[in-house]
C-alpha atoms as a PDB file:
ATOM      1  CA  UNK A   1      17.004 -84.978 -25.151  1.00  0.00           C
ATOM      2  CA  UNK A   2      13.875 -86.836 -24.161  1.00  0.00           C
ATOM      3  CA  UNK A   3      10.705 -85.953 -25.612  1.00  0.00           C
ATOM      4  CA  UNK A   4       8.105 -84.614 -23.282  1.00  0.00           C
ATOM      5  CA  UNK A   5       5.372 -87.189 -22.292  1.00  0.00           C
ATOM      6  CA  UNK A   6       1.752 -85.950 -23.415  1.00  0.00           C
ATOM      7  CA  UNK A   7      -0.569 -85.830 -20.070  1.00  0.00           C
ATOM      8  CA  UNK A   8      -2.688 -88.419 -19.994  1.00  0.00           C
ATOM      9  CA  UNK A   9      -6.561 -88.019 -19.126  1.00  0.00           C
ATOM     10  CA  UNK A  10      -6.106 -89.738 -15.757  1.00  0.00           C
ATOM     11  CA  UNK A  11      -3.317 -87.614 -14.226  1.00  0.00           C
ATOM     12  CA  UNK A  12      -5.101 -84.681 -16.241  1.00  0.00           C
ATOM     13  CA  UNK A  13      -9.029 -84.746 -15.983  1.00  0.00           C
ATOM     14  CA  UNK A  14     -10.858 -81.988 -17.897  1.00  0.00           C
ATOM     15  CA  UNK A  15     -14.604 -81.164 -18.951  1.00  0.00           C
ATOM     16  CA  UNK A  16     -16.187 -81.213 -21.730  1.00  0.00           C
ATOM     17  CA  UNK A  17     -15.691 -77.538 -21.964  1.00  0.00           C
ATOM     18  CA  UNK A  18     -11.665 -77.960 -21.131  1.00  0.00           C
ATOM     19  CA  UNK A  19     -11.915 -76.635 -18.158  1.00  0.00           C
ATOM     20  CA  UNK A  20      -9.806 -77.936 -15.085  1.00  0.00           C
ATOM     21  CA  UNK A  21     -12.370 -80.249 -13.525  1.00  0.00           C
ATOM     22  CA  UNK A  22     -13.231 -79.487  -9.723  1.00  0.00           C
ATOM     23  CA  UNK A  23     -12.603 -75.857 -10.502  1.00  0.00           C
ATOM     24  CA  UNK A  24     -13.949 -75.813 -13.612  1.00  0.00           C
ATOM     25  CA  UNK A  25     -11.655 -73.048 -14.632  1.00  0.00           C
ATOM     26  CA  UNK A  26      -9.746 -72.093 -17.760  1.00  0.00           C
ATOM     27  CA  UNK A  27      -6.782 -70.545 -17.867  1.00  0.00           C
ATOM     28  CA  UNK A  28      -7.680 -66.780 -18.500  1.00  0.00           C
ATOM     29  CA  UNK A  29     -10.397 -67.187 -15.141  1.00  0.00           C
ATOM     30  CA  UNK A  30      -8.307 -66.888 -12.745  1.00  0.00           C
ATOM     31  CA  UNK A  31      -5.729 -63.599 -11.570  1.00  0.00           C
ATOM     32  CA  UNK A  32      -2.152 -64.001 -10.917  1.00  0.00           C
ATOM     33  CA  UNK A  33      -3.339 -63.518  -6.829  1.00  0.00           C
ATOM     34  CA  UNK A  34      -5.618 -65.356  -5.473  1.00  0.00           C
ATOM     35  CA  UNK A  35      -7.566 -65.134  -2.048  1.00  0.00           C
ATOM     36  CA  UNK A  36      -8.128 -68.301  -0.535  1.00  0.00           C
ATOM     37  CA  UNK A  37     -10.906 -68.832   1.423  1.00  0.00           C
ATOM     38  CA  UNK A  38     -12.678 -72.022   2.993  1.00  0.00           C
ATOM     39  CA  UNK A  39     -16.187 -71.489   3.380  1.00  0.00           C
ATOM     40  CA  UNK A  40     -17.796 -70.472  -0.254  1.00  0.00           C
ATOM     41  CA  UNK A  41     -19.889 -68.097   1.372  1.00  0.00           C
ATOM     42  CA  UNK A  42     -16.918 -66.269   2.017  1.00  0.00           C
ATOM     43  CA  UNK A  43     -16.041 -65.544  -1.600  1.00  0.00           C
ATOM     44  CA  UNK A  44     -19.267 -63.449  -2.417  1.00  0.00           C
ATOM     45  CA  UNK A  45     -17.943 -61.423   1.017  1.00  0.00           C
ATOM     46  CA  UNK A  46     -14.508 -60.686  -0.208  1.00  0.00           C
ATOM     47  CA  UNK A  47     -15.215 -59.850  -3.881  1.00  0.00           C
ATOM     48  CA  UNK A  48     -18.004 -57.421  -2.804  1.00  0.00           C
ATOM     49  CA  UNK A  49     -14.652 -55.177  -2.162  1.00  0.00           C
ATOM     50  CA  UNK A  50     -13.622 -55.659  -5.606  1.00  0.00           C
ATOM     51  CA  UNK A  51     -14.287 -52.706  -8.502  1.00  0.00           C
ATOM     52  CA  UNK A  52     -15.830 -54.645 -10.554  1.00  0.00           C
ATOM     53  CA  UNK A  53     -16.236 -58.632 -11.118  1.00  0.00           C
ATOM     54  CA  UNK A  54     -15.647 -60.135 -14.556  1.00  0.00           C
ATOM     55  CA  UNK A  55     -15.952 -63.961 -13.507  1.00  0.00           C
ATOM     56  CA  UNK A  56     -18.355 -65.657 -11.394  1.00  0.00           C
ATOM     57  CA  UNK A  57     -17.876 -69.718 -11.395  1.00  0.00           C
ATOM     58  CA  UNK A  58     -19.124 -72.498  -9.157  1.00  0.00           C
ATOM     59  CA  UNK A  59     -18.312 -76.594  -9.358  1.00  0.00           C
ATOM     60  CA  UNK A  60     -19.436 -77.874  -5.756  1.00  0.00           C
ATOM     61  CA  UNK A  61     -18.102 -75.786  -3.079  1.00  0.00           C
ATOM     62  CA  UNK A  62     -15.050 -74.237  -5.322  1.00  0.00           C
ATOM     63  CA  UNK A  63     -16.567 -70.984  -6.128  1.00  0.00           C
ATOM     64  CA  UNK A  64     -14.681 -68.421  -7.720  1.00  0.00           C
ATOM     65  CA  UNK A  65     -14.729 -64.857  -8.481  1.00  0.00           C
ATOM     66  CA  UNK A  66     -12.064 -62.766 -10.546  1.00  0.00           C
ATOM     67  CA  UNK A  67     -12.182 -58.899 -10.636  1.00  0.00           C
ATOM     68  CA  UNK A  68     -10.475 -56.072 -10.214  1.00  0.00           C
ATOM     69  CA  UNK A  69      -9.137 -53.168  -7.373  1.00  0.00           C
ATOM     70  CA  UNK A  70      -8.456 -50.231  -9.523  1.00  0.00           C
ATOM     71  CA  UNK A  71      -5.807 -51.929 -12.188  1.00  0.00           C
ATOM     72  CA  UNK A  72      -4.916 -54.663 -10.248  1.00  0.00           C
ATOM     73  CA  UNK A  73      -6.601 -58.518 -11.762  1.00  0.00           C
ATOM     74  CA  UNK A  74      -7.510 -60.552  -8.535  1.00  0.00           C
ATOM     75  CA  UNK A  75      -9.678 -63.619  -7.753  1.00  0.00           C
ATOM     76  CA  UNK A  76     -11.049 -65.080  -4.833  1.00  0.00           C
ATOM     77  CA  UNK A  77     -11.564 -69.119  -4.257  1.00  0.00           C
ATOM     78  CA  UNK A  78     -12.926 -71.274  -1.528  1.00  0.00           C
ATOM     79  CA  UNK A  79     -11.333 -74.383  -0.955  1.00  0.00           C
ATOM     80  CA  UNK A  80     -13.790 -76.074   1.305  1.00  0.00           C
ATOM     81  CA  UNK A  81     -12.417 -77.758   4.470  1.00  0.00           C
ATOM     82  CA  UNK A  82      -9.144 -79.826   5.036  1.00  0.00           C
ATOM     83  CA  UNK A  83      -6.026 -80.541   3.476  1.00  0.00           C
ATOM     84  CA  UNK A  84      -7.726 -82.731   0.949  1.00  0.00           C
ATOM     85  CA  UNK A  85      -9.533 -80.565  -1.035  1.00  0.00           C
ATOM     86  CA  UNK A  86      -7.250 -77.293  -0.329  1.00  0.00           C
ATOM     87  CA  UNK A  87      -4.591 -80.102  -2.090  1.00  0.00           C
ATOM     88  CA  UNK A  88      -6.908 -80.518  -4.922  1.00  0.00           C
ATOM     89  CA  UNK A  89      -7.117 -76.926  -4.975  1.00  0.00           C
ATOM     90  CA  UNK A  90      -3.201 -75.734  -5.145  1.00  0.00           C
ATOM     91  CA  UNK A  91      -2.683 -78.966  -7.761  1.00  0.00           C
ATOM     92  CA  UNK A  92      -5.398 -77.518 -10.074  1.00  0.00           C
ATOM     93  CA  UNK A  93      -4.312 -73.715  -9.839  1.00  0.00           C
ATOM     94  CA  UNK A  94      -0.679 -74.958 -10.612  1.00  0.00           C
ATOM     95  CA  UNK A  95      -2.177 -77.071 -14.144  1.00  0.00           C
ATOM     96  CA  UNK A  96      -3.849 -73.795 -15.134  1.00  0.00           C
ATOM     97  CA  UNK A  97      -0.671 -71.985 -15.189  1.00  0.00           C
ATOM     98  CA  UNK A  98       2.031 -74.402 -16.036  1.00  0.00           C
ATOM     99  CA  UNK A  99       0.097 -77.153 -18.626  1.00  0.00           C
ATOM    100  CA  UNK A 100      -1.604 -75.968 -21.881  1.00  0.00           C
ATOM    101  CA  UNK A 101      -4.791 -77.889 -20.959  1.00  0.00           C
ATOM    102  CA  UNK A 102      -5.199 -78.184 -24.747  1.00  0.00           C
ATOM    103  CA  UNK A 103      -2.198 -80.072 -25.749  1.00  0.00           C
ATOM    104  CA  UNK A 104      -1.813 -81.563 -22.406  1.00  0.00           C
ATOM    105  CA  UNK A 105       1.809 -80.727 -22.180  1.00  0.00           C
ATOM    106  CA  UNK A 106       3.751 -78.474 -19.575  1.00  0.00           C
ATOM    107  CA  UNK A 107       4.663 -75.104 -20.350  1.00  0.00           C
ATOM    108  CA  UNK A 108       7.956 -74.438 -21.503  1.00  0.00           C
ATOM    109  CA  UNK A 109       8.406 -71.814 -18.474  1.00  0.00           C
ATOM    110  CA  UNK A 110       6.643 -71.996 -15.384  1.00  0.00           C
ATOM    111  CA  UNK A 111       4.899 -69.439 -13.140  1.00  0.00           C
ATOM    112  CA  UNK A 112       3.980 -68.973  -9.552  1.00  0.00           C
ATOM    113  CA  UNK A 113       0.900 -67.932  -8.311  1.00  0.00           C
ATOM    114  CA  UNK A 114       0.316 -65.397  -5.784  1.00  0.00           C
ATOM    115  CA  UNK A 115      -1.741 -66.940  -2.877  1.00  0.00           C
ATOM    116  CA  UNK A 116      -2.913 -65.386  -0.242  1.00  0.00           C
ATOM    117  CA  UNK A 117      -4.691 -67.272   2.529  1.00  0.00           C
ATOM    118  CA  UNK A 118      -7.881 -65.212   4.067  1.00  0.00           C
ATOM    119  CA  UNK A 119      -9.812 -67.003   6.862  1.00  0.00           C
ATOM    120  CA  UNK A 120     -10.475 -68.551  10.877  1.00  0.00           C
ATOM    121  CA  UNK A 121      -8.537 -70.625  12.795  1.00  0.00           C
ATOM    122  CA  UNK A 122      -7.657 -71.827  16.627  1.00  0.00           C
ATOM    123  CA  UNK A 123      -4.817 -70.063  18.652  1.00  0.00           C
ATOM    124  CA  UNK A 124      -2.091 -71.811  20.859  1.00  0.00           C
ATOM    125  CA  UNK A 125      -1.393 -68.963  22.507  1.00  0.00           C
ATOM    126  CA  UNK A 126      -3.686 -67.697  25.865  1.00  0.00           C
ATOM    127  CA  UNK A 127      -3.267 -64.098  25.086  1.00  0.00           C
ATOM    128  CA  UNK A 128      -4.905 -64.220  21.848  1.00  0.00           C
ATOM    129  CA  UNK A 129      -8.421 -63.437  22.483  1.00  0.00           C
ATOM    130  CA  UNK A 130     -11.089 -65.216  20.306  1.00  0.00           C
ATOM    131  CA  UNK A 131     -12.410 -62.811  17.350  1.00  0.00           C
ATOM    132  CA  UNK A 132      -8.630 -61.128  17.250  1.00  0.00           C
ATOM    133  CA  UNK A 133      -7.652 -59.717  13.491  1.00  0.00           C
ATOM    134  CA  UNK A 134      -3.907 -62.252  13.084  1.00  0.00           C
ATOM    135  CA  UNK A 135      -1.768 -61.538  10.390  1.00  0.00           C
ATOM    136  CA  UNK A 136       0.428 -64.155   9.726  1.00  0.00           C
ATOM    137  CA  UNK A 137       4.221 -64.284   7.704  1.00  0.00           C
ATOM    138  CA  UNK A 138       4.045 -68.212   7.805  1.00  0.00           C
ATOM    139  CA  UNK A 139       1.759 -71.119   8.149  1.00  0.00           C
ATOM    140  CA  UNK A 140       2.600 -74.507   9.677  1.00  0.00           C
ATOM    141  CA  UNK A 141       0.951 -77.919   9.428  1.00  0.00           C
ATOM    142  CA  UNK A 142       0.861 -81.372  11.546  1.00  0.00           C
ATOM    143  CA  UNK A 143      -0.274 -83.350   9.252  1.00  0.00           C
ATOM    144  CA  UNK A 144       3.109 -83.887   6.423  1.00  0.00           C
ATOM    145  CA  UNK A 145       1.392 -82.819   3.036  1.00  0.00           C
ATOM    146  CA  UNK A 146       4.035 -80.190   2.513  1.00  0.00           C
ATOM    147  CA  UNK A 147       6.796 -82.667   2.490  1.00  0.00           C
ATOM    148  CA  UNK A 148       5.161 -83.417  -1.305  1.00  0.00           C
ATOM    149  CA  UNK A 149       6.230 -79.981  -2.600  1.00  0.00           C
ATOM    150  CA  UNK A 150       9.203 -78.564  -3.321  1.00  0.00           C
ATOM    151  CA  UNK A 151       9.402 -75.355  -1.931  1.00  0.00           C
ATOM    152  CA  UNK A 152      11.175 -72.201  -3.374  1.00  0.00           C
ATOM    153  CA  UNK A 153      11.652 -68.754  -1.871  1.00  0.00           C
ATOM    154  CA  UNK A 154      12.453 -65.814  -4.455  1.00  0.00           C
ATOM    155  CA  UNK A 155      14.302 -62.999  -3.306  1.00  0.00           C
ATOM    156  CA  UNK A 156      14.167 -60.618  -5.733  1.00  0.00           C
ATOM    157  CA  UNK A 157      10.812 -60.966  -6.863  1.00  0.00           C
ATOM    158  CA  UNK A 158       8.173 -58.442  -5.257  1.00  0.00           C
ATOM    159  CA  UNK A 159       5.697 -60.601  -3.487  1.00  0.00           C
ATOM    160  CA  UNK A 160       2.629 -58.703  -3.082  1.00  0.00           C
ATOM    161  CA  UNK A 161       1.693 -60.832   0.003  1.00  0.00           C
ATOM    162  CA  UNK A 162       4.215 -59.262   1.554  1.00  0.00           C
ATOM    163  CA  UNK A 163       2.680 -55.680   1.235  1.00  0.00           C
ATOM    164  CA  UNK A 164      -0.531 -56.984   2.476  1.00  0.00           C
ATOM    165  CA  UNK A 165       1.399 -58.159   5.557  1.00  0.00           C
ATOM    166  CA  UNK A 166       2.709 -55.200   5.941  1.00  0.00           C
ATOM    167  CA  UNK A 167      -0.185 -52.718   5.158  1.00  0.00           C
ATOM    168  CA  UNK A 168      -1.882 -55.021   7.596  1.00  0.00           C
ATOM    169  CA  UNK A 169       0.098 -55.347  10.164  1.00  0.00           C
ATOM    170  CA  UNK A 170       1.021 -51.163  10.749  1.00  0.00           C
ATOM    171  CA  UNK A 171      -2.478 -50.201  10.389  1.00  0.00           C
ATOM    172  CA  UNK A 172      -3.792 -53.189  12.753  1.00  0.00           C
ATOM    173  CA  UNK A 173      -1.431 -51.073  14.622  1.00  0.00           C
ATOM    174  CA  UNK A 174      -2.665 -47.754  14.604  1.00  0.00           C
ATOM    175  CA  UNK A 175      -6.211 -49.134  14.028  1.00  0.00           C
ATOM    176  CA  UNK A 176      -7.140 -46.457  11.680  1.00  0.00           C
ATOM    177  CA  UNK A 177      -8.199 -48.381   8.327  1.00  0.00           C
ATOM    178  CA  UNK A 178     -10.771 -50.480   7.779  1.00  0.00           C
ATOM    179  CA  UNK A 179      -9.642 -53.776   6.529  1.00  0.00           C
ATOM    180  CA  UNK A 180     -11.313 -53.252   2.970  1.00  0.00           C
ATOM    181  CA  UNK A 181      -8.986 -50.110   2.885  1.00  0.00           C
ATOM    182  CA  UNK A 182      -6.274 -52.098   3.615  1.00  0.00           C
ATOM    183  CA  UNK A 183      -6.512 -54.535   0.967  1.00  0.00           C
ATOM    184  CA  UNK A 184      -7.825 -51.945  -1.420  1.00  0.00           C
ATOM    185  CA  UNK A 185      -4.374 -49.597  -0.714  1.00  0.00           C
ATOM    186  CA  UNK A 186      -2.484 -52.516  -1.121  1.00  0.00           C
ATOM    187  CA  UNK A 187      -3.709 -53.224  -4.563  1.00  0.00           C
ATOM    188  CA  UNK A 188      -4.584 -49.827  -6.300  1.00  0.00           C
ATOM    189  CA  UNK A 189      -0.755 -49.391  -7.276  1.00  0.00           C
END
C-alpha cells in the first residue's frame, strides 16, 4: 500500500496562523451548511437572522459569519463574483474538511458540506418578472468548470437543502411566511 504523499505548501497555502489562506479559516470556523452569497455585503444581511453569531472573519471580499438558528451551527460566505473565485471558494471549504491543515495530509474519511447557494441572477424565461423570489432544485453552467469535479448524489442521506426547497417553495406558495421564517423553520429542528 502506498504511503500517502504529505501536501506540499504550493498545492496547500496557509497563514501564519494556519488558517486556509483566501478564507482565512480554520477548521472549527465554519458550520457543516453554508450560505453562499456573492456580494460581502450580503453576509452581514443573512446572519442578522441568525440567534446568535460566534464567528465574524474577513480576507478581501470572503467574509464569513458562523452562528446559530436555535440548535442548528450555520455560516454564511461571500464568494465575490465569477467562477474563479467561487472555485477558490468550494476548493478551500473542501481542504477545511477533508486535510488536517496541520499535518498536511487528507483525512482518513471524507465529508460533504452542505451548500446552499443564496443570491441574483438573469432569467431565460419571459414570464419571470424581474425582482421574482426563484427557488431552484439545480444549477447549470456554460462555462465547463464542473467537468473538474466528480459529482456524487446520496440517497439516503437527509440533505437539508432539500427542506429549504421545500419550506420555500409551499410557502412561496401560499405567501404566508416571511422568508426569515422560512429559513428559520427550516433550521430550528
Amino acid at each position: 500500500m502506498a504511503k500517502t504523499k504529505i501536501i506540499g505548501s504550493s498545492e496547500l497555502v496557509l497563514n501564519k496562523d494556519g488558517s486556509i489562506y483566501h478564507l482565512h479559516l480554520l477548521p472549527e470556523d465554519i458550520a457543516d451548511i453554508v450560505f453562499l452569497v456573492g456580494d460581502p455585503a450580503r453576509v452581514k444581511k443573512v446572519s442578522n437572522y441568525f440567534d446568535r453569531i460566534e464567528l465574524k472573519k474577513q480576507k478581501r471580499e470572503f467574509v464569513t459569519h458562523t452562528g446559530y438558528i436555535g440548535k442548528k451551527r450555520l455560516s454564511v460566505l461571500s464568494t465575490g463574483i465569477g467562477t474563479d473565485n467561487i472555485d477558490i471558494v468550494m476548493n478551500e471549504l473542501d481542504a477545511l474538511v477533508n486535510i488536517n491543515l496541520k499535518a498536511r495530509l487528507p483525512n482518513k474519511k471524507t465529508k460533504s458540506l452542505q451548500l446552499i447557494r443564496l443570491g441574483t441572477s438573469g432569467a431565460l424565461q419571459k414570464d419571470i418578472p424581474i425582482d421574482s423570489m426563484v427557488v431552484s432544485t439545480h444549477g447549470l453552467g456554460f462555462d465547463g468548470l464542473l467537468n473538474y469535479y466528480l459529482l456524487k448524489y446520496k440517497k439516503k442521506k437527509k440533505l437539508y437543502f432539500i427542506r429549504l426547497i421545500n419550506t420555500l417553495t409551499m410557502s412561496t406558495c401560499s405567501q404566508k411566511l416571511t422568508l426569515q421564517k422560512q429559513i428559520r423553520n427550516c433550521f430550528r429542528n
